[in-house]
Protein backbone atom coordinates (compact mmCIF):
# COMPACT_ATOMS: atom_id res chain seq x y z
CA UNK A 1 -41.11 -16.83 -26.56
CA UNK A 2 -37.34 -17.44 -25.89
CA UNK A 3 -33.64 -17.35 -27.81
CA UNK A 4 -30.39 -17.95 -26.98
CA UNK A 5 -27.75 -16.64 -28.90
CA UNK A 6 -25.13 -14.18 -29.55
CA UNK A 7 -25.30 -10.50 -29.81
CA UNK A 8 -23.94 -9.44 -33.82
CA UNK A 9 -24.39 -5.56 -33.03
CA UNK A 10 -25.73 -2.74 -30.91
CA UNK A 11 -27.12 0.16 -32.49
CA UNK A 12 -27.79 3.57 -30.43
CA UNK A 13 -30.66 4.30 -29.16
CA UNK A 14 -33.84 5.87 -30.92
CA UNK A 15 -35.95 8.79 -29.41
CA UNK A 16 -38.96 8.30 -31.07
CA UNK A 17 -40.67 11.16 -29.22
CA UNK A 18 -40.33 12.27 -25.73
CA UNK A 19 -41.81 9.58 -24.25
CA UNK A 20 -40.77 6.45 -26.29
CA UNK A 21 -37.27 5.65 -26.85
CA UNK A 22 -36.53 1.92 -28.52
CA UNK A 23 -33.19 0.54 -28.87
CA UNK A 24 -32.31 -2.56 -31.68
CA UNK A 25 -29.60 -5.17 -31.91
CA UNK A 26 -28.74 -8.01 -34.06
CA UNK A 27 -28.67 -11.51 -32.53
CA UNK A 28 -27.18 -14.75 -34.35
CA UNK A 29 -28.83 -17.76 -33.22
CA UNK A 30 -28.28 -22.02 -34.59
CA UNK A 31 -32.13 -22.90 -32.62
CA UNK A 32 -33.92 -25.15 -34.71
CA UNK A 33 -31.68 -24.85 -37.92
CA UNK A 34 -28.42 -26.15 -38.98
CA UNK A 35 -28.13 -22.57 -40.30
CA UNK A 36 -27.00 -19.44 -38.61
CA UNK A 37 -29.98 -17.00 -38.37
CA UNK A 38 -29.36 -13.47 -37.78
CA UNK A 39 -32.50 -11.75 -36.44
CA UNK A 40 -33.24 -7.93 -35.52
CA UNK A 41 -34.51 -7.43 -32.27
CA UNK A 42 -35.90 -4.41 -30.66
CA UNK A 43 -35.60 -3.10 -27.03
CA UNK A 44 -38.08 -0.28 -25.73
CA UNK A 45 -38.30 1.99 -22.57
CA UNK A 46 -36.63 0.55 -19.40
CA UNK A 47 -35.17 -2.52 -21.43
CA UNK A 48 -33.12 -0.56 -23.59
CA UNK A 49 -31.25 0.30 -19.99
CA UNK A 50 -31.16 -3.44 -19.23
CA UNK A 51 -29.47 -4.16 -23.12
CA UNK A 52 -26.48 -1.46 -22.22
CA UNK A 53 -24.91 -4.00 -19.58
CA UNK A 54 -24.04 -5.88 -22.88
CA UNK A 55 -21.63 -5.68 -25.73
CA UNK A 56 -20.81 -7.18 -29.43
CA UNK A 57 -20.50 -11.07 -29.04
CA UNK A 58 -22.20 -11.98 -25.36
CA UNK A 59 -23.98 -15.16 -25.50
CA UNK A 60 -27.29 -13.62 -24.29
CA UNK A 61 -30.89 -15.46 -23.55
CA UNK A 62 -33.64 -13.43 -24.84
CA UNK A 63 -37.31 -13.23 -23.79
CA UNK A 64 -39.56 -11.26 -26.19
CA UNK A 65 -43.06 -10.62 -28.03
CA UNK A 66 -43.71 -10.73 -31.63
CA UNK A 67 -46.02 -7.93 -32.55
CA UNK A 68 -47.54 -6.94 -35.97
CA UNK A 69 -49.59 -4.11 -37.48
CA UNK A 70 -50.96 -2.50 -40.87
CA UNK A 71 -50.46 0.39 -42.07
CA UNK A 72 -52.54 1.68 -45.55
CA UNK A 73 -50.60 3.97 -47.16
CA UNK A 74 -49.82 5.12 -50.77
CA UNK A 75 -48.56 1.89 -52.15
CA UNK A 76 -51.33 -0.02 -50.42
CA UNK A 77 -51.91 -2.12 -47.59
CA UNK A 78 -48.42 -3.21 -45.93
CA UNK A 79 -47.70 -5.50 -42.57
CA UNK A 80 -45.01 -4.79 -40.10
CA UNK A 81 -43.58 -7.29 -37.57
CA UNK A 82 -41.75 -6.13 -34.62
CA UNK A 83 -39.66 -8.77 -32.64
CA UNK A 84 -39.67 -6.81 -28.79
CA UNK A 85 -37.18 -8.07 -26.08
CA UNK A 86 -38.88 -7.59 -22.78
CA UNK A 87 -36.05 -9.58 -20.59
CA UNK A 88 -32.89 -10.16 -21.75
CA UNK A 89 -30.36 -11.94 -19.62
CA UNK A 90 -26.43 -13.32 -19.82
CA UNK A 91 -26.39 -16.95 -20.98
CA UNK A 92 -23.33 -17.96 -20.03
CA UNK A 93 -23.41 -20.52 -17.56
CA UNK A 94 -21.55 -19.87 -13.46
């Protein structure tokens, strides 16, 4: 799947352990709404290196993977969704 938009925020990055390291940011996008959508994205490993080369407000074009899971826990069965950026590239046109 694909998005264009604009990049809201950058937040640092994450060391999950010492081998996983994921990186989010906050894109605003107008595709297929009249309505400004601000979605939370998710970078991991290399890509998090390829998200540095940007900054607050680049119009960006974003390639990515929805992923979900369960988890049972104490208050019962709850679903996570991920949205994970594996290319993300500058949108603005040369």
């Amino acid at each position: 799947m694909e998005l264009t938009g604009r990049i809201k925020s950058i937040s640092d990055i994450q060391h999950i352990s010492d081998k996983f390291k994921k990186q989010e940011f906050v894109l605003e996008t107008e595709i297929n709404t009249p309505y400004v959508q601000t979605i939370l994205m998710e970078c991991q490993q290399d890509t998090c290196d390829k998200l540095n080369q940007f900054n607050d407000g680049d119009e960006v074009r974003v390639f990515f993977n929805i992923r979900g899971r369960q988890h049972n826990g104490a208050n019962g069965l709850k679903t996570y969704n991920s949205i994970v950026v594996w290319k993300i590239m500058s949108n603005v046109q040369q």
